[in-house]
PDB file of N, CA and C in Angstrom:
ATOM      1  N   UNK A   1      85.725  34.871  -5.270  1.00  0.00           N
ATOM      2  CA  UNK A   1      85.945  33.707  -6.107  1.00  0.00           C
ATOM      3  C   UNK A   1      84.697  32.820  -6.129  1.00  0.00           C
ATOM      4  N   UNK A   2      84.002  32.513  -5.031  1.00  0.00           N
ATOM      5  CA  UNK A   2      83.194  31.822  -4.595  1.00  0.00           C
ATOM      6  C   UNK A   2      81.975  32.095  -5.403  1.00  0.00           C
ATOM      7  N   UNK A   3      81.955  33.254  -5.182  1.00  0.00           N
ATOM      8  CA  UNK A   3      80.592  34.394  -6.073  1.00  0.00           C
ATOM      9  C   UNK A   3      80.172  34.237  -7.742  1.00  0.00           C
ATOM     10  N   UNK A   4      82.297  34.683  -7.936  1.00  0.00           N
ATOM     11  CA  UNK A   4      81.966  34.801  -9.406  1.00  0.00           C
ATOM     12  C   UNK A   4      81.796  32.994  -9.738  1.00  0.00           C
ATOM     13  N   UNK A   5      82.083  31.787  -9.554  1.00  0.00           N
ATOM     14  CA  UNK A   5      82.173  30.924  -9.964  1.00  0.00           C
ATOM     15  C   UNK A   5      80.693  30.188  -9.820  1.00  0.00           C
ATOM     16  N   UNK A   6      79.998  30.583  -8.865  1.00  0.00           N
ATOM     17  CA  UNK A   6      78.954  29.767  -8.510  1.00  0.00           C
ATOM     18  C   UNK A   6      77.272  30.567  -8.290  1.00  0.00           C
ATOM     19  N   UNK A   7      77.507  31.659  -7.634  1.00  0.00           N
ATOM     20  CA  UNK A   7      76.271  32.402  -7.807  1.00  0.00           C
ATOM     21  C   UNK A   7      75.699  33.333  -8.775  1.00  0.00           C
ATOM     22  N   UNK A   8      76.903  34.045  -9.022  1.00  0.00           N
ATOM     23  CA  UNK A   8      77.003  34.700 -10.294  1.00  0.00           C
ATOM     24  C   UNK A   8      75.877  33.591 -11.229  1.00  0.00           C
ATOM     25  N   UNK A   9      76.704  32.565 -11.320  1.00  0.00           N
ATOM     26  CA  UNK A   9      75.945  31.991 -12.785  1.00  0.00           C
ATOM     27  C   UNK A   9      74.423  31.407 -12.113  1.00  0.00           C
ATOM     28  N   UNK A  10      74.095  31.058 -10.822  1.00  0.00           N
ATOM     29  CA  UNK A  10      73.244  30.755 -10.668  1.00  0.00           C
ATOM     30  C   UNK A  10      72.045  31.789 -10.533  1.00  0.00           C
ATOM     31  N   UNK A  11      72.328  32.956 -10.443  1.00  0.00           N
ATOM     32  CA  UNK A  11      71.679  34.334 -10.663  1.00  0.00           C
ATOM     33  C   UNK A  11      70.877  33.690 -11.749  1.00  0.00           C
ATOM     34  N   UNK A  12      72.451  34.105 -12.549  1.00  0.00           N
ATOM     35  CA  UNK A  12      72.026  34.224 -14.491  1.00  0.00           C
ATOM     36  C   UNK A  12      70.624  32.653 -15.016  1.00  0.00           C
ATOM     37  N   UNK A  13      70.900  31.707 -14.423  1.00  0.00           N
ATOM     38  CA  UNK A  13      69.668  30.730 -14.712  1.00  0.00           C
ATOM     39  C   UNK A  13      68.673  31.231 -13.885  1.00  0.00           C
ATOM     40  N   UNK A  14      68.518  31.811 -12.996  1.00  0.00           N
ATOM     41  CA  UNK A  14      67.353  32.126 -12.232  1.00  0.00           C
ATOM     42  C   UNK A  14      66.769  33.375 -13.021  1.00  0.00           C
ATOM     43  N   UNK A  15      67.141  33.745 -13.461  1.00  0.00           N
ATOM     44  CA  UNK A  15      66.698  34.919 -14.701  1.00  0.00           C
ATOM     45  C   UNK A  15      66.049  34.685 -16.108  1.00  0.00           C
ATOM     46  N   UNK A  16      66.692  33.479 -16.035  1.00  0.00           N
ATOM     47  CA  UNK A  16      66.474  32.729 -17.398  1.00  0.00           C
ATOM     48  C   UNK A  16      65.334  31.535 -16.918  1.00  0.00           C
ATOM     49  N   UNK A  17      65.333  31.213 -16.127  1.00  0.00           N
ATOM     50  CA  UNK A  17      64.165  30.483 -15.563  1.00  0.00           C
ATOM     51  C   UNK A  17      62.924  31.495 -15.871  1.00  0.00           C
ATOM     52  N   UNK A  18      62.886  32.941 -14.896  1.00  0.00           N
ATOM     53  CA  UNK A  18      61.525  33.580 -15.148  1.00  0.00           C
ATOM     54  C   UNK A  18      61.303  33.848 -16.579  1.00  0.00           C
ATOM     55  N   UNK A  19      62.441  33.979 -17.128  1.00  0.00           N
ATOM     56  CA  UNK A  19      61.916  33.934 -19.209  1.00  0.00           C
ATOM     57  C   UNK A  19      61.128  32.933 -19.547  1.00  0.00           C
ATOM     58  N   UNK A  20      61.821  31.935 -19.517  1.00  0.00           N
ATOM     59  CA  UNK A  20      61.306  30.405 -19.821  1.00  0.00           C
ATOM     60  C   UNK A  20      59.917  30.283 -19.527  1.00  0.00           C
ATOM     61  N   UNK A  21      59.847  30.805 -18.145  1.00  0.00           N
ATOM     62  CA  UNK A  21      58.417  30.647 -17.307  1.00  0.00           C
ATOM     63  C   UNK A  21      57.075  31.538 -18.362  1.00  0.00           C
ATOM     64  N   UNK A  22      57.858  32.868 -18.564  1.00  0.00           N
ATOM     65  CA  UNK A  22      56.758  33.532 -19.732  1.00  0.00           C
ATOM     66  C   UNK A  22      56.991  33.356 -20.846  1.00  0.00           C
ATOM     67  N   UNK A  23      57.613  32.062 -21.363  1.00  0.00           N
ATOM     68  CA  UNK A  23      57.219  32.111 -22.966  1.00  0.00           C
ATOM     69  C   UNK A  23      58.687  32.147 -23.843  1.00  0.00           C
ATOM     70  N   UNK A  24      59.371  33.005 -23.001  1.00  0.00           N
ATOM     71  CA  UNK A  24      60.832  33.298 -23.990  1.00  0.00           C
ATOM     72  C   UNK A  24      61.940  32.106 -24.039  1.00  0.00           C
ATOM     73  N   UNK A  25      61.673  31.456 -24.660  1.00  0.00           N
ATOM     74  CA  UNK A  25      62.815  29.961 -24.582  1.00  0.00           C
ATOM     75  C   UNK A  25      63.992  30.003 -24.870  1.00  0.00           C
ATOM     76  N   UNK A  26      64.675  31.145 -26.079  1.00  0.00           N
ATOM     77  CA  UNK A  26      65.936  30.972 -26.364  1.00  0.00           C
ATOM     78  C   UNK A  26      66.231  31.821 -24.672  1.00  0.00           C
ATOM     79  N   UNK A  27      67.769  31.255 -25.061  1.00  0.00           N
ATOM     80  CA  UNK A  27      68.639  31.986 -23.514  1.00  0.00           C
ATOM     81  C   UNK A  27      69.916  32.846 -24.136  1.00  0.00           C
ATOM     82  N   UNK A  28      70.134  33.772 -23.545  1.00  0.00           N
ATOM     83  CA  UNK A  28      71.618  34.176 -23.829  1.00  0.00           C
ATOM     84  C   UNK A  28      72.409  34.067 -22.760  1.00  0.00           C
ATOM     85  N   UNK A  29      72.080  32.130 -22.289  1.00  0.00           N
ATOM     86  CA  UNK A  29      73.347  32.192 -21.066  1.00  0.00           C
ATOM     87  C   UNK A  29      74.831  31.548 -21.859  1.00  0.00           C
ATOM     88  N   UNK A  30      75.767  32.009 -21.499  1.00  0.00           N
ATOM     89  CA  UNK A  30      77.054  31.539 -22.161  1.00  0.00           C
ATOM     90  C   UNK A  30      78.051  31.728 -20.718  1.00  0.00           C
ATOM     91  N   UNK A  31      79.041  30.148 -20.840  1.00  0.00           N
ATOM     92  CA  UNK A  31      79.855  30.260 -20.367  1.00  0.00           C
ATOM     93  C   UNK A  31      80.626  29.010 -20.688  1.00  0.00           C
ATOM     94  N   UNK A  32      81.663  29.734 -20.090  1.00  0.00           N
ATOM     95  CA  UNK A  32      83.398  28.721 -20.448  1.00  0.00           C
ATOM     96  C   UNK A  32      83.658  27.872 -19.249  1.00  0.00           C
ATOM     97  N   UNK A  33      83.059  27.599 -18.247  1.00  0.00           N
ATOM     98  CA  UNK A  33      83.565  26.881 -17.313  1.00  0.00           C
ATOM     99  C   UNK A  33      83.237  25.674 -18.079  1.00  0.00           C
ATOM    100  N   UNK A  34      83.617  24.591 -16.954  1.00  0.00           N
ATOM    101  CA  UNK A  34      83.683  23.099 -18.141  1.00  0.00           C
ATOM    102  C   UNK A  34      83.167  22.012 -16.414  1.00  0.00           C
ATOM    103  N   UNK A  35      83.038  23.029 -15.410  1.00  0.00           N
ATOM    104  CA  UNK A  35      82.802  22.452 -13.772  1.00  0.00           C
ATOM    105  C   UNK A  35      81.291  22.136 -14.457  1.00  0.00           C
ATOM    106  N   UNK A  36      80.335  21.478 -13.076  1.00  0.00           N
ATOM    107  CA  UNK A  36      79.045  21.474 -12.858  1.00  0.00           C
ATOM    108  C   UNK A  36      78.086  22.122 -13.185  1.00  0.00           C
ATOM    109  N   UNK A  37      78.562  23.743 -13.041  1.00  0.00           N
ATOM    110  CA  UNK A  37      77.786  24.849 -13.169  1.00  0.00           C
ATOM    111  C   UNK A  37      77.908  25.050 -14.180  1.00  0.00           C
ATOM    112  N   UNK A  38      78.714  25.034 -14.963  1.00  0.00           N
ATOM    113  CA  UNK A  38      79.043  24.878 -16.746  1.00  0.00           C
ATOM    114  C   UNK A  38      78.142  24.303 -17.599  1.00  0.00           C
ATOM    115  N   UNK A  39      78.109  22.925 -17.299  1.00  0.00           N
ATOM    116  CA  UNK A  39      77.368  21.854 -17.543  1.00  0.00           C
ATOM    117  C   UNK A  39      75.820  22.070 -17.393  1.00  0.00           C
ATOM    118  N   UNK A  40      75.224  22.291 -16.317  1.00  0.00           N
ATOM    119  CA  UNK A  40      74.161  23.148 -15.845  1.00  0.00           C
ATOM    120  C   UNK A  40      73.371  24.019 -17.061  1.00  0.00           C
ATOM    121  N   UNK A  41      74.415  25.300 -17.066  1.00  0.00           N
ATOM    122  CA  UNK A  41      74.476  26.004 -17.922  1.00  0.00           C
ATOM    123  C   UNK A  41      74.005  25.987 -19.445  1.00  0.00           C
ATOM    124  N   UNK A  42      74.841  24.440 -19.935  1.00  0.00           N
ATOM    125  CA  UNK A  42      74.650  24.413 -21.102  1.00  0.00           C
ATOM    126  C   UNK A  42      73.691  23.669 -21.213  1.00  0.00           C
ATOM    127  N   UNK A  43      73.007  23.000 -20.399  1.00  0.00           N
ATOM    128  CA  UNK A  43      71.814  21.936 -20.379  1.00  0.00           C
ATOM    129  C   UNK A  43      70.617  22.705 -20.830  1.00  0.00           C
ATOM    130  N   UNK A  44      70.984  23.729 -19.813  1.00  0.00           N
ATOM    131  CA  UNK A  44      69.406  24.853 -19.699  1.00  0.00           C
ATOM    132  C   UNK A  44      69.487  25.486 -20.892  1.00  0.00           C
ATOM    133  N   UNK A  45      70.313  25.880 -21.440  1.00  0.00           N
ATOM    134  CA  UNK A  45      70.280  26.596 -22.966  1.00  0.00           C
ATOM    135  C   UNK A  45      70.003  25.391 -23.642  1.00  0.00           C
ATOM    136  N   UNK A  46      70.378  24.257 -23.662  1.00  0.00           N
ATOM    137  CA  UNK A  46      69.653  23.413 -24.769  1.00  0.00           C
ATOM    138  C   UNK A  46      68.252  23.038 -24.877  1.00  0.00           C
ATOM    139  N   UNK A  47      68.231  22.839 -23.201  1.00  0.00           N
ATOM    140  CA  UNK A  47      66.317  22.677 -23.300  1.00  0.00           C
ATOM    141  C   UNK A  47      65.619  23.870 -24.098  1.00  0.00           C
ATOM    142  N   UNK A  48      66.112  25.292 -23.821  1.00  0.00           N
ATOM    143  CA  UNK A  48      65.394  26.053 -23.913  1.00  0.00           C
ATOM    144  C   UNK A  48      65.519  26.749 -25.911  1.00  0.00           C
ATOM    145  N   UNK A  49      66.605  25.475 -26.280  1.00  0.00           N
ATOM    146  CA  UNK A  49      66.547  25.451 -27.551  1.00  0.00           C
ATOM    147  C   UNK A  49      65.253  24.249 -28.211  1.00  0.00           C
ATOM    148  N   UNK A  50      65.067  23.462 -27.536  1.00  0.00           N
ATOM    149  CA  UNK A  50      64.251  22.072 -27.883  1.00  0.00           C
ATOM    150  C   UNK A  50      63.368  22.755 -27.618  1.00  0.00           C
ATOM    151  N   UNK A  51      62.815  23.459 -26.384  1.00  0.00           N
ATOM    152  CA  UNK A  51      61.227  23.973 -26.607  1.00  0.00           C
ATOM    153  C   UNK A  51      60.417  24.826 -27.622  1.00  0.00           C
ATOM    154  N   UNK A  52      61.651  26.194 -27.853  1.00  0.00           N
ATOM    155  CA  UNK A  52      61.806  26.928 -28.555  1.00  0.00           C
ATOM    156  C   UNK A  52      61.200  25.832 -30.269  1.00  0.00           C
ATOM    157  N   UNK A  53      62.262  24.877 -30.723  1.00  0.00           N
ATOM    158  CA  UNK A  53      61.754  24.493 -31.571  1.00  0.00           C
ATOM    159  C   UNK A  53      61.007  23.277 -31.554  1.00  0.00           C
ATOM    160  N   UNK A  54      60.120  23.009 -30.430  1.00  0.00           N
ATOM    161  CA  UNK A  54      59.034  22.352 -30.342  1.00  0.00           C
ATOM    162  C   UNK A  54      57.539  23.401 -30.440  1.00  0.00           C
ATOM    163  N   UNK A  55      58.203  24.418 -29.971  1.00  0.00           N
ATOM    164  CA  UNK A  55      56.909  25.603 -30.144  1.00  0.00           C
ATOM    165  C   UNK A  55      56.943  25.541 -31.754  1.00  0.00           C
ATOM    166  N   UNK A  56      58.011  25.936 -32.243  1.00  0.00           N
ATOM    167  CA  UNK A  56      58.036  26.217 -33.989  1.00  0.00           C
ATOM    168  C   UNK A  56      57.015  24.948 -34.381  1.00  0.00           C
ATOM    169  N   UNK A  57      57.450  23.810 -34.062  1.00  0.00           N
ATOM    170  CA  UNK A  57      56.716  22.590 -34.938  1.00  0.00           C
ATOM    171  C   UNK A  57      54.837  22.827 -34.485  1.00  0.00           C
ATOM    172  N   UNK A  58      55.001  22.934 -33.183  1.00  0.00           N
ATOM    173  CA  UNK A  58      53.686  22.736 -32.926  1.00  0.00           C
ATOM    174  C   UNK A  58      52.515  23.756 -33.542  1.00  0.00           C
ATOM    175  N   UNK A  59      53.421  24.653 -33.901  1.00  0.00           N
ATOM    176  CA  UNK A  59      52.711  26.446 -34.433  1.00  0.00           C
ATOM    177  C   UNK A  59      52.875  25.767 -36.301  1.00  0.00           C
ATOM    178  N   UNK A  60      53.693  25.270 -36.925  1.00  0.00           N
ATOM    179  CA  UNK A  60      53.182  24.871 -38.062  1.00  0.00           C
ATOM    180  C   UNK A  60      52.156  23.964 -38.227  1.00  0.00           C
ATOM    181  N   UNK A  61      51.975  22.689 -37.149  1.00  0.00           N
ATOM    182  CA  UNK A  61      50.964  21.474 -37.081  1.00  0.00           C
ATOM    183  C   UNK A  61      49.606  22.633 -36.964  1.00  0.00           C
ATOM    184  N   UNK A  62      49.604  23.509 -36.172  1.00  0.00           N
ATOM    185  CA  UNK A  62      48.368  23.736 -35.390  1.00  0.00           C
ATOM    186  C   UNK A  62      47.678  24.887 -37.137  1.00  0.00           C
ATOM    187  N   UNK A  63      48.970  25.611 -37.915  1.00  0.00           N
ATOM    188  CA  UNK A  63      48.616  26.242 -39.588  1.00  0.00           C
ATOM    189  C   UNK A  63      48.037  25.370 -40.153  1.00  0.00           C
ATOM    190  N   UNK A  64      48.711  23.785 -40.530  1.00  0.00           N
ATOM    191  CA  UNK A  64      48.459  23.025 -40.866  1.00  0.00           C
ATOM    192  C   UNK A  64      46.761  22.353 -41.299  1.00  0.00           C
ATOM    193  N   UNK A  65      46.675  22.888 -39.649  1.00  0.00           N
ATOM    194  CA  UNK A  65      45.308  21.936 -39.300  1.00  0.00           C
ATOM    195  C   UNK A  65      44.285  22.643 -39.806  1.00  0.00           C
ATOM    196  N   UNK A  66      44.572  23.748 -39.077  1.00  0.00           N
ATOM    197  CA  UNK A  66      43.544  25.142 -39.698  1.00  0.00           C
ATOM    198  C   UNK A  66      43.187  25.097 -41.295  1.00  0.00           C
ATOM    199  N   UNK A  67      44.328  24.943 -41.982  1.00  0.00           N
ATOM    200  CA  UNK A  67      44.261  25.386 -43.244  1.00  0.00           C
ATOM    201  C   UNK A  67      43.160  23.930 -43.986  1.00  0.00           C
ATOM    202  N   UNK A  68      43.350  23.120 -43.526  1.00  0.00           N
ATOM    203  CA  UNK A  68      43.313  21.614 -43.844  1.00  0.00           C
ATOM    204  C   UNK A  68      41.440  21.886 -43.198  1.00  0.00           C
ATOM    205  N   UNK A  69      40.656  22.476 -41.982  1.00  0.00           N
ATOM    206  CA  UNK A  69      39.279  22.707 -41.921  1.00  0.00           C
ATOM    207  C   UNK A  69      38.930  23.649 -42.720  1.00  0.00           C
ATOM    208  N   UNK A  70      39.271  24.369 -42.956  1.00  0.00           N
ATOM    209  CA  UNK A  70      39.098  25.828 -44.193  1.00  0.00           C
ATOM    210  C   UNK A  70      38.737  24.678 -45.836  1.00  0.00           C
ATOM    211  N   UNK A  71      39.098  24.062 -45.802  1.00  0.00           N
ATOM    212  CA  UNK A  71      39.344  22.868 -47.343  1.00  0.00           C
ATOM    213  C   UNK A  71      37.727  22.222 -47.040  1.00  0.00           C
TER     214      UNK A  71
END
């Protein structure tokens, strides 16, 4: 019980941490608990949605710029 409720999922972010760490921001962590670790859970998938589309913005600014010294 102990396992599946608490390490189990803390595995699954520690996995998703070394993604994050190289670059890969979306997550495919999902879960239904609604406890701490839930919460947790859904935090880290959101950051790793905000970076994800902070990379997008920063990769159009950086086209942007380029295209704009080319002129």
């Amino acid at each position: 019980m102990f396992s599946d409720r608490v390490v189990h999922p803390l595995e699954r972010l520690t996995r998703a941490t070394t993604k994050i760490a190289a670059g890969v921001w979306k997550t495919d962590l999902e879960t239904k608990s609604k406890d701490e670790i839930g919460q947790l859970v859904r935090a880290f998938r959101r950051m790793g949605d905000e970076l994800s589309a902070r990379e997008k913005d920063l990769q159009k600014a950086h086209e942007k710029i380029l295209r704009n010294e080319r002129l």
